[in-house]
PDB file of N, CA and C in Angstrom:
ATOM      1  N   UNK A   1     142.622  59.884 121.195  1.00  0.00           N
ATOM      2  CA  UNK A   1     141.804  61.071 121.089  1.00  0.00           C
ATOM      3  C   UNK A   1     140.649  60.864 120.106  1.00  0.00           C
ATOM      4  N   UNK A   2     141.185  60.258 118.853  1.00  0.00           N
ATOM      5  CA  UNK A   2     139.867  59.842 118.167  1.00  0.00           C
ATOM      6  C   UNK A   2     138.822  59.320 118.531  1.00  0.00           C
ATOM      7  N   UNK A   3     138.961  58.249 119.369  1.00  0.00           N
ATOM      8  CA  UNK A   3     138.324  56.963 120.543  1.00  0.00           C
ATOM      9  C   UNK A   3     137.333  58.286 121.035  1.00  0.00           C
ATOM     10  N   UNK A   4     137.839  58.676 121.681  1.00  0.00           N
ATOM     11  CA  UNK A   4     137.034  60.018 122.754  1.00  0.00           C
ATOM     12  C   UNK A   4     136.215  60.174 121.688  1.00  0.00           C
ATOM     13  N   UNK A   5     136.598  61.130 120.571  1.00  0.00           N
ATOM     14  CA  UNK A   5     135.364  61.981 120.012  1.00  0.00           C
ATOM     15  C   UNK A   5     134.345  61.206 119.293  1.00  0.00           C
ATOM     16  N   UNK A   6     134.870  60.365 118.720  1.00  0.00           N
ATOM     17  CA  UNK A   6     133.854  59.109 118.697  1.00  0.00           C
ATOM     18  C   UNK A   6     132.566  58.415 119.485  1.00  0.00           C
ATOM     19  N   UNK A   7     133.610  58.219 120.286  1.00  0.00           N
ATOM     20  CA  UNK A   7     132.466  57.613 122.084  1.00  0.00           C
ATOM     21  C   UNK A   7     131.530  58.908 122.158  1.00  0.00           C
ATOM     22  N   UNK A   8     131.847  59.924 122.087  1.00  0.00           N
ATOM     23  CA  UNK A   8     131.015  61.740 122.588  1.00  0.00           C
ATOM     24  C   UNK A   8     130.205  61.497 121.511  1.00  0.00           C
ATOM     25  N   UNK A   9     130.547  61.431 120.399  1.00  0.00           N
ATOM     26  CA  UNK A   9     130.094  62.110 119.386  1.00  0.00           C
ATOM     27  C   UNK A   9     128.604  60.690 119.319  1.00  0.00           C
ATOM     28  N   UNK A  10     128.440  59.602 119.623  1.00  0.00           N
ATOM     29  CA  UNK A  10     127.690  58.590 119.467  1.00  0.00           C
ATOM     30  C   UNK A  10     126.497  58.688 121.131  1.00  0.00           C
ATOM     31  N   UNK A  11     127.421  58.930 121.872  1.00  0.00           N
ATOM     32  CA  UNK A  11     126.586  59.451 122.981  1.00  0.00           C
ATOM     33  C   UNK A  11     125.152  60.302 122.604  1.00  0.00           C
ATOM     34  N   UNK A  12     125.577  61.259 121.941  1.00  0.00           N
ATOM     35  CA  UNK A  12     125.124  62.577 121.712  1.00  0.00           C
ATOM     36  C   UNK A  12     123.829  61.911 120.916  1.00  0.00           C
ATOM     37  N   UNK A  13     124.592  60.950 119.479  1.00  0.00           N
ATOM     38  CA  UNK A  13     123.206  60.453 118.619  1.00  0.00           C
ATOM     39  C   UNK A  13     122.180  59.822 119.770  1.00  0.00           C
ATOM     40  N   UNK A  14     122.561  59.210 120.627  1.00  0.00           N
ATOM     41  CA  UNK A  14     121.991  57.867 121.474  1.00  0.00           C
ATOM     42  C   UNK A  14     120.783  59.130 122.684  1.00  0.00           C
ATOM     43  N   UNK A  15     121.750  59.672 122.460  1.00  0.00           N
ATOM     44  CA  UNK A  15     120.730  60.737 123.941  1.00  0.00           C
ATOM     45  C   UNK A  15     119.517  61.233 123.171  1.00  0.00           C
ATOM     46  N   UNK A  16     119.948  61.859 121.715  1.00  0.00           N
ATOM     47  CA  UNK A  16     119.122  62.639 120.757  1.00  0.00           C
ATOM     48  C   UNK A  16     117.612  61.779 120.614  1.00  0.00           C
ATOM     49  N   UNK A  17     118.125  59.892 120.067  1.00  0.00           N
ATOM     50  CA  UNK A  17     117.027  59.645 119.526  1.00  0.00           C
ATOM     51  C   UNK A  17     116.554  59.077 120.607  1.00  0.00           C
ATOM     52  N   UNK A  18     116.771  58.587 122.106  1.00  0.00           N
ATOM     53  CA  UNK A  18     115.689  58.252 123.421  1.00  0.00           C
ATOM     54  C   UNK A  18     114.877  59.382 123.154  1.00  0.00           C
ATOM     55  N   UNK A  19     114.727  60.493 122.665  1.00  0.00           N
ATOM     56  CA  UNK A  19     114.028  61.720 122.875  1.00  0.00           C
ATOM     57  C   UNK A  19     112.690  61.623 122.346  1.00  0.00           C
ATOM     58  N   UNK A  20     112.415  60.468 121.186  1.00  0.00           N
ATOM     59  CA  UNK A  20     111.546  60.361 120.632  1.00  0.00           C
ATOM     60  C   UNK A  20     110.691  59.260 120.839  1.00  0.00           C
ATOM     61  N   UNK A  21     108.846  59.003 121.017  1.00  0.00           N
ATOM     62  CA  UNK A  21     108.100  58.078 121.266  1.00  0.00           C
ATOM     63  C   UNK A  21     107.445  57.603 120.296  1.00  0.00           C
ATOM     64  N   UNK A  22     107.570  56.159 120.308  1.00  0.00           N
ATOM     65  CA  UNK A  22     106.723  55.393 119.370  1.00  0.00           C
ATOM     66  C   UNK A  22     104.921  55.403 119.681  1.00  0.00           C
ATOM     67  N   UNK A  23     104.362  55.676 118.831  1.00  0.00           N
ATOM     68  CA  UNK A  23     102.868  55.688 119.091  1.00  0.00           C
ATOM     69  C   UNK A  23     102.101  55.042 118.229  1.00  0.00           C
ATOM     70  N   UNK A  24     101.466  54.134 118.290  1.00  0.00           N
ATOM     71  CA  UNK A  24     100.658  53.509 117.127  1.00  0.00           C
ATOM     72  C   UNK A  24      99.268  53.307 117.725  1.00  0.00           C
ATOM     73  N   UNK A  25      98.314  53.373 116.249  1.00  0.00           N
ATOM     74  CA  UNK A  25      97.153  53.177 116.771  1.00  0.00           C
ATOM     75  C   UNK A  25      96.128  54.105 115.392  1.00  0.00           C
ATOM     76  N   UNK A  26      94.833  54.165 115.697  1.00  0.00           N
ATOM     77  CA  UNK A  26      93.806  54.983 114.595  1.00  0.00           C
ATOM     78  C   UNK A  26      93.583  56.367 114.168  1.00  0.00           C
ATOM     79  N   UNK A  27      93.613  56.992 112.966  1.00  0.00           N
ATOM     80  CA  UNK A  27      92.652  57.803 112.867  1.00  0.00           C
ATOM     81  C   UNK A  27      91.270  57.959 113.725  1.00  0.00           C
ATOM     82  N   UNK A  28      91.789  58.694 113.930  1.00  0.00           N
ATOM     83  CA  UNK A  28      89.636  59.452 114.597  1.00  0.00           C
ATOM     84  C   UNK A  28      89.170  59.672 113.343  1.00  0.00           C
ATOM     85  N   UNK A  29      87.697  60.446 113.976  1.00  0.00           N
ATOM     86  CA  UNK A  29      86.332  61.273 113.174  1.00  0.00           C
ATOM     87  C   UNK A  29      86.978  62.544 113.027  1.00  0.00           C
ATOM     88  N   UNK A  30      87.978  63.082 113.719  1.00  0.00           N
ATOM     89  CA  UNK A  30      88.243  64.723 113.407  1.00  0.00           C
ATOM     90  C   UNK A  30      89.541  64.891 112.513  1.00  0.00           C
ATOM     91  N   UNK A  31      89.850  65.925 111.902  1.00  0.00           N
ATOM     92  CA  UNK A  31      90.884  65.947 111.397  1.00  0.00           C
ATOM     93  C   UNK A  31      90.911  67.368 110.796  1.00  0.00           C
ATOM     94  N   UNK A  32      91.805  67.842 110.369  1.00  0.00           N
ATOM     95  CA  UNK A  32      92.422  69.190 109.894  1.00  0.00           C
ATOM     96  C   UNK A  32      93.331  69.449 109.482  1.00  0.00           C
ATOM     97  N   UNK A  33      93.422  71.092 109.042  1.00  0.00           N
ATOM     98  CA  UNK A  33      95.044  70.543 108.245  1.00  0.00           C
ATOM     99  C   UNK A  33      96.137  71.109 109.568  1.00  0.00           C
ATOM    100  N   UNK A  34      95.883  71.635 110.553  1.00  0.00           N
ATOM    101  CA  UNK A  34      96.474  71.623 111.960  1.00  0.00           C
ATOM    102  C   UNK A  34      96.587  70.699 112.560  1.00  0.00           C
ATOM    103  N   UNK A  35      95.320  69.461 112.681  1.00  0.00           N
ATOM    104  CA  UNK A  35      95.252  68.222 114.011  1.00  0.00           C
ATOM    105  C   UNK A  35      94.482  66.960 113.245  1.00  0.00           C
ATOM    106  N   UNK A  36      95.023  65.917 114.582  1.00  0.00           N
ATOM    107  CA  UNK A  36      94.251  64.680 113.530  1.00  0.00           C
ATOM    108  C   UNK A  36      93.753  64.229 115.226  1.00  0.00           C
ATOM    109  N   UNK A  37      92.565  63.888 114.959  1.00  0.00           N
ATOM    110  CA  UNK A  37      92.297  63.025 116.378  1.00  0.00           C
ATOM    111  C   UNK A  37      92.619  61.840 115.849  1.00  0.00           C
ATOM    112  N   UNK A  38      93.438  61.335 116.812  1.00  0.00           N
ATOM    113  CA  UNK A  38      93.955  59.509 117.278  1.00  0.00           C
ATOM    114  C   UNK A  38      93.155  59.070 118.484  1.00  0.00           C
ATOM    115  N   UNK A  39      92.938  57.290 118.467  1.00  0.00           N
ATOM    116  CA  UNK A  39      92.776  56.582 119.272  1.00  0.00           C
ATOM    117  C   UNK A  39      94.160  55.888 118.968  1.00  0.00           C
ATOM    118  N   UNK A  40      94.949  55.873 120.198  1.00  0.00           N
ATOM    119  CA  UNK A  40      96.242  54.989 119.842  1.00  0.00           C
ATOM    120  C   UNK A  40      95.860  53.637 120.507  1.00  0.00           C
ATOM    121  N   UNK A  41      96.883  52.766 121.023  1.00  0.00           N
ATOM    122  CA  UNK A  41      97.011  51.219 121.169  1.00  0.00           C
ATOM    123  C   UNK A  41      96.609  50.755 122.642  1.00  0.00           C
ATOM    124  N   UNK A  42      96.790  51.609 123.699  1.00  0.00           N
ATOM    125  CA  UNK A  42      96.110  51.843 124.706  1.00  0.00           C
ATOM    126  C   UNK A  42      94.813  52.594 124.743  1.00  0.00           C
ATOM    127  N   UNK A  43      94.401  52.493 124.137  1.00  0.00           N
ATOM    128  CA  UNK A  43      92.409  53.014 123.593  1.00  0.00           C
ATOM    129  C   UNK A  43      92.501  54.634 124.499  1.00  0.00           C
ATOM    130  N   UNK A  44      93.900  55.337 124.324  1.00  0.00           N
ATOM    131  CA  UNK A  44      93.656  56.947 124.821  1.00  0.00           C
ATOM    132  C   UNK A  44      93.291  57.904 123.591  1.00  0.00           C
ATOM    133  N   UNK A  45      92.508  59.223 123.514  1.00  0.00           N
ATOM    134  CA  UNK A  45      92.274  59.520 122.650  1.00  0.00           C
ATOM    135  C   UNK A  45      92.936  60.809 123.030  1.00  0.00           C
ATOM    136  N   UNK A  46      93.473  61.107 121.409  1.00  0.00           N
ATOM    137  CA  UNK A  46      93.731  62.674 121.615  1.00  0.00           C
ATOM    138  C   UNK A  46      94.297  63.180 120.527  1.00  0.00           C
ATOM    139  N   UNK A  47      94.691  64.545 120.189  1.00  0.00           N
ATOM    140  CA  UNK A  47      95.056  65.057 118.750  1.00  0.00           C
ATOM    141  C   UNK A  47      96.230  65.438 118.814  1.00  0.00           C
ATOM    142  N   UNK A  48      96.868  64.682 117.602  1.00  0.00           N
ATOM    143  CA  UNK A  48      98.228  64.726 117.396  1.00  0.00           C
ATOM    144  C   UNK A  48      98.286  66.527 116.257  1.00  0.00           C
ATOM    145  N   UNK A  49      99.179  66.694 116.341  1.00  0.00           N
ATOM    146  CA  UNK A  49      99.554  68.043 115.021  1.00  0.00           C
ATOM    147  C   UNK A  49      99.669  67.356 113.863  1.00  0.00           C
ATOM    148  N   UNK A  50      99.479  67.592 112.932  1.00  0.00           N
ATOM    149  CA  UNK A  50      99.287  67.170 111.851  1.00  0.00           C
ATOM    150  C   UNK A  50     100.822  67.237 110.878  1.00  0.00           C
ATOM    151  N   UNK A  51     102.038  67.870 111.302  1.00  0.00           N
ATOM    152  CA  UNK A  51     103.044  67.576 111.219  1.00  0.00           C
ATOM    153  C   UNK A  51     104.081  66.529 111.452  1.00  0.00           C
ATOM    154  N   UNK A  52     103.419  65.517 112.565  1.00  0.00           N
ATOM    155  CA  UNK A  52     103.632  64.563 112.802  1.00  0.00           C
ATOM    156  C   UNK A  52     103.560  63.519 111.941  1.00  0.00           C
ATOM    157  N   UNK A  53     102.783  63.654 111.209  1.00  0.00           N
ATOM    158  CA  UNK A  53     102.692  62.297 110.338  1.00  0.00           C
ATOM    159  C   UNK A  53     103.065  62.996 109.176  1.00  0.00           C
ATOM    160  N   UNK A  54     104.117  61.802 107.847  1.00  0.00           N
ATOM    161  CA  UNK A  54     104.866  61.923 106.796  1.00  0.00           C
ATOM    162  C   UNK A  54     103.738  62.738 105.849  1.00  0.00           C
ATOM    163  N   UNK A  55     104.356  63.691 104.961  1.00  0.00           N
ATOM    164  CA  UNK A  55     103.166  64.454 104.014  1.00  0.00           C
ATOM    165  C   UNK A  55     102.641  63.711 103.060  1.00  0.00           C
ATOM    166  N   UNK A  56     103.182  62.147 103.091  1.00  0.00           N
ATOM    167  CA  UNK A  56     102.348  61.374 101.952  1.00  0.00           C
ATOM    168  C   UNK A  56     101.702  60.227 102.933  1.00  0.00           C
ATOM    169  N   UNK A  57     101.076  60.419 104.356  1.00  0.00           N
ATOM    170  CA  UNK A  57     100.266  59.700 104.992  1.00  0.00           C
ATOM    171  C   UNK A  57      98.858  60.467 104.906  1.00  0.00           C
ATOM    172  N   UNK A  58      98.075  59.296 104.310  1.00  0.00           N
ATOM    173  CA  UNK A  58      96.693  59.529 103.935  1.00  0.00           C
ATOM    174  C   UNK A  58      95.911  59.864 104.833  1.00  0.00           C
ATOM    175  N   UNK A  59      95.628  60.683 104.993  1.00  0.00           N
ATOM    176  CA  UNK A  59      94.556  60.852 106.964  1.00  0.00           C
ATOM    177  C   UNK A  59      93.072  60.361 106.391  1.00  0.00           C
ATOM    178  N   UNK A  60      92.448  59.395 106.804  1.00  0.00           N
ATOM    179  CA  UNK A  60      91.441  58.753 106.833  1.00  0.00           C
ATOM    180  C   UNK A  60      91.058  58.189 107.630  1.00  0.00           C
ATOM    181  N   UNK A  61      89.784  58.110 108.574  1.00  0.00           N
ATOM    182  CA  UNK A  61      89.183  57.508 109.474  1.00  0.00           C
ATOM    183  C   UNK A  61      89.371  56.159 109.788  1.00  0.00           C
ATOM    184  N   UNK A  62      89.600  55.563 110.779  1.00  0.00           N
ATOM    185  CA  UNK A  62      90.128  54.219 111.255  1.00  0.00           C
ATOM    186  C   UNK A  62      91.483  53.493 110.421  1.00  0.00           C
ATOM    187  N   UNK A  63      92.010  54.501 109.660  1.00  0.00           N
ATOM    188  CA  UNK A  63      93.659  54.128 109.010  1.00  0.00           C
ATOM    189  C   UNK A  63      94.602  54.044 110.378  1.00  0.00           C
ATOM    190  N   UNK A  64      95.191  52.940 110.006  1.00  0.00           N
ATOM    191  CA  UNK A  64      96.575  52.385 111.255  1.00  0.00           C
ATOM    192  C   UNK A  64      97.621  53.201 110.915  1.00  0.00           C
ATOM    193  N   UNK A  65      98.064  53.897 112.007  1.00  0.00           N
ATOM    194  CA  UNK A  65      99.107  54.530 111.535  1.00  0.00           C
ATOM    195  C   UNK A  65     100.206  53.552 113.051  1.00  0.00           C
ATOM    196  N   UNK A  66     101.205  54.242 112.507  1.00  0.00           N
ATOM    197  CA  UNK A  66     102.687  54.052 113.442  1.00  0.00           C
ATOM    198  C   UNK A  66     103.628  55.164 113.317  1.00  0.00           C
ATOM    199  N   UNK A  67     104.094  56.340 114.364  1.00  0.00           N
ATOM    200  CA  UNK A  67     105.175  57.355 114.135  1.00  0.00           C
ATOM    201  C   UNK A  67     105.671  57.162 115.480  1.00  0.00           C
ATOM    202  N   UNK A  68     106.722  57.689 115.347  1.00  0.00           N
ATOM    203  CA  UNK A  68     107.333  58.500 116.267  1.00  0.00           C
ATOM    204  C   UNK A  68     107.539  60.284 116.193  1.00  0.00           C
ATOM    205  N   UNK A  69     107.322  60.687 117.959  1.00  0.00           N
ATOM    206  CA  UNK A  69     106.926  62.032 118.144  1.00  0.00           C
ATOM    207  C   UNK A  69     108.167  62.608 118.778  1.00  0.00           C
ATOM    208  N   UNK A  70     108.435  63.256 118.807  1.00  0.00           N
ATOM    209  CA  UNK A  70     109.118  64.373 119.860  1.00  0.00           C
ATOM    210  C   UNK A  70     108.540  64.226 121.253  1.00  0.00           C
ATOM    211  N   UNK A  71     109.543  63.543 122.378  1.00  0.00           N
ATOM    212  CA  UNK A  71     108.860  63.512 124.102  1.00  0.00           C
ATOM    213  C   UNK A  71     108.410  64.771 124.294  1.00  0.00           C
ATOM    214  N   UNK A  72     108.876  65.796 124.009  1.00  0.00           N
ATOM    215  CA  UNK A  72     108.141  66.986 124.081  1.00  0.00           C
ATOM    216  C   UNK A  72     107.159  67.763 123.686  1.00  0.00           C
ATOM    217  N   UNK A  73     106.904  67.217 122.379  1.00  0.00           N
ATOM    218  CA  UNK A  73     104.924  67.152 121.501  1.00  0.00           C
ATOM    219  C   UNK A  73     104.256  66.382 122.601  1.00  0.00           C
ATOM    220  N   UNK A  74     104.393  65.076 123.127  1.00  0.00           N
ATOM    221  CA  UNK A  74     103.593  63.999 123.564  1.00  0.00           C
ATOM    222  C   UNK A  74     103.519  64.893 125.223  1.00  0.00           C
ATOM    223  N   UNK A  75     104.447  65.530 125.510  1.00  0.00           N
ATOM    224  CA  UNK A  75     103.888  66.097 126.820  1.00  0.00           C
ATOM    225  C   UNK A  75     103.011  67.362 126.844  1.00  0.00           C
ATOM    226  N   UNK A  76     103.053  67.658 125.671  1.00  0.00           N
ATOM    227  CA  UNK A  76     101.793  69.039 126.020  1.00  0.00           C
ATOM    228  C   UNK A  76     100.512  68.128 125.083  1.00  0.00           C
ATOM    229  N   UNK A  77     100.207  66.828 124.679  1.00  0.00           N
ATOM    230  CA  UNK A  77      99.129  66.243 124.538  1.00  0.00           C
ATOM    231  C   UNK A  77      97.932  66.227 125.873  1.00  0.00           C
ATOM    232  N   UNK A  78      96.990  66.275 125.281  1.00  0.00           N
ATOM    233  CA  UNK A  78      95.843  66.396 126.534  1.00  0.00           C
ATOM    234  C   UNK A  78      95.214  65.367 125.996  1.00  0.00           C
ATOM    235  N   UNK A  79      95.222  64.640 126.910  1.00  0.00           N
ATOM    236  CA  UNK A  79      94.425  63.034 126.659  1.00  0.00           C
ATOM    237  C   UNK A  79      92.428  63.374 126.969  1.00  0.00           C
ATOM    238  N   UNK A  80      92.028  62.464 126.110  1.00  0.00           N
ATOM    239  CA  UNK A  80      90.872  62.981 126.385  1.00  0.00           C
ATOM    240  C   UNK A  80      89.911  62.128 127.140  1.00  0.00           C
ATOM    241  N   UNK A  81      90.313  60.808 126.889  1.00  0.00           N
ATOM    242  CA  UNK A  81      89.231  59.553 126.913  1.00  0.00           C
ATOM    243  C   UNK A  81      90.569  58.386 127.048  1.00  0.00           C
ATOM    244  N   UNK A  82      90.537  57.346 128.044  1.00  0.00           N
ATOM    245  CA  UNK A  82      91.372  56.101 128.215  1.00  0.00           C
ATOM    246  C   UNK A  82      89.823  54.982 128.441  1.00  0.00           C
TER     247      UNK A  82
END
């Protein structure tokens, strides 16, 4: 029985974190304390929320960043430019 809740209970972590996308790539020219425009690694442009990135990441123009998002932030993204 332990075995079981174990196996469930690791499932559950494993399902949780597929949920999230790696994105890397630049600061844009725009930024706010709501949005940051990105050019990510596939040269698409578009504005991430500004919650996304750690509160001690410096937002500055052409700074490399690397996060991971919520699949569900990245689907209401509106791409602007590929």
């Amino acid at each position: 029985m332990n075995t079981l809740i174990i196996l469930l209970f690791s499932s559950f972590v494993a399902a949780d974190a597929s949920r999230d996308v790696f994105i890397r790539g630049k600061i844009g020219n725009e930024f706010t304390d709501s949005k940051v425009k990105v050019i990510d690694s596939e040269n698409q442009v578009y504005y991430l929320p500004r919650s996304v990135f750690p509160k001690e990441f410096l937002i500055k123009q052409g700074k490399s960043f690397a996060i991971e998002i919520p699949e569900k932030t990245l689907n209401k993204l509106k791409i602007l430019k590929k």
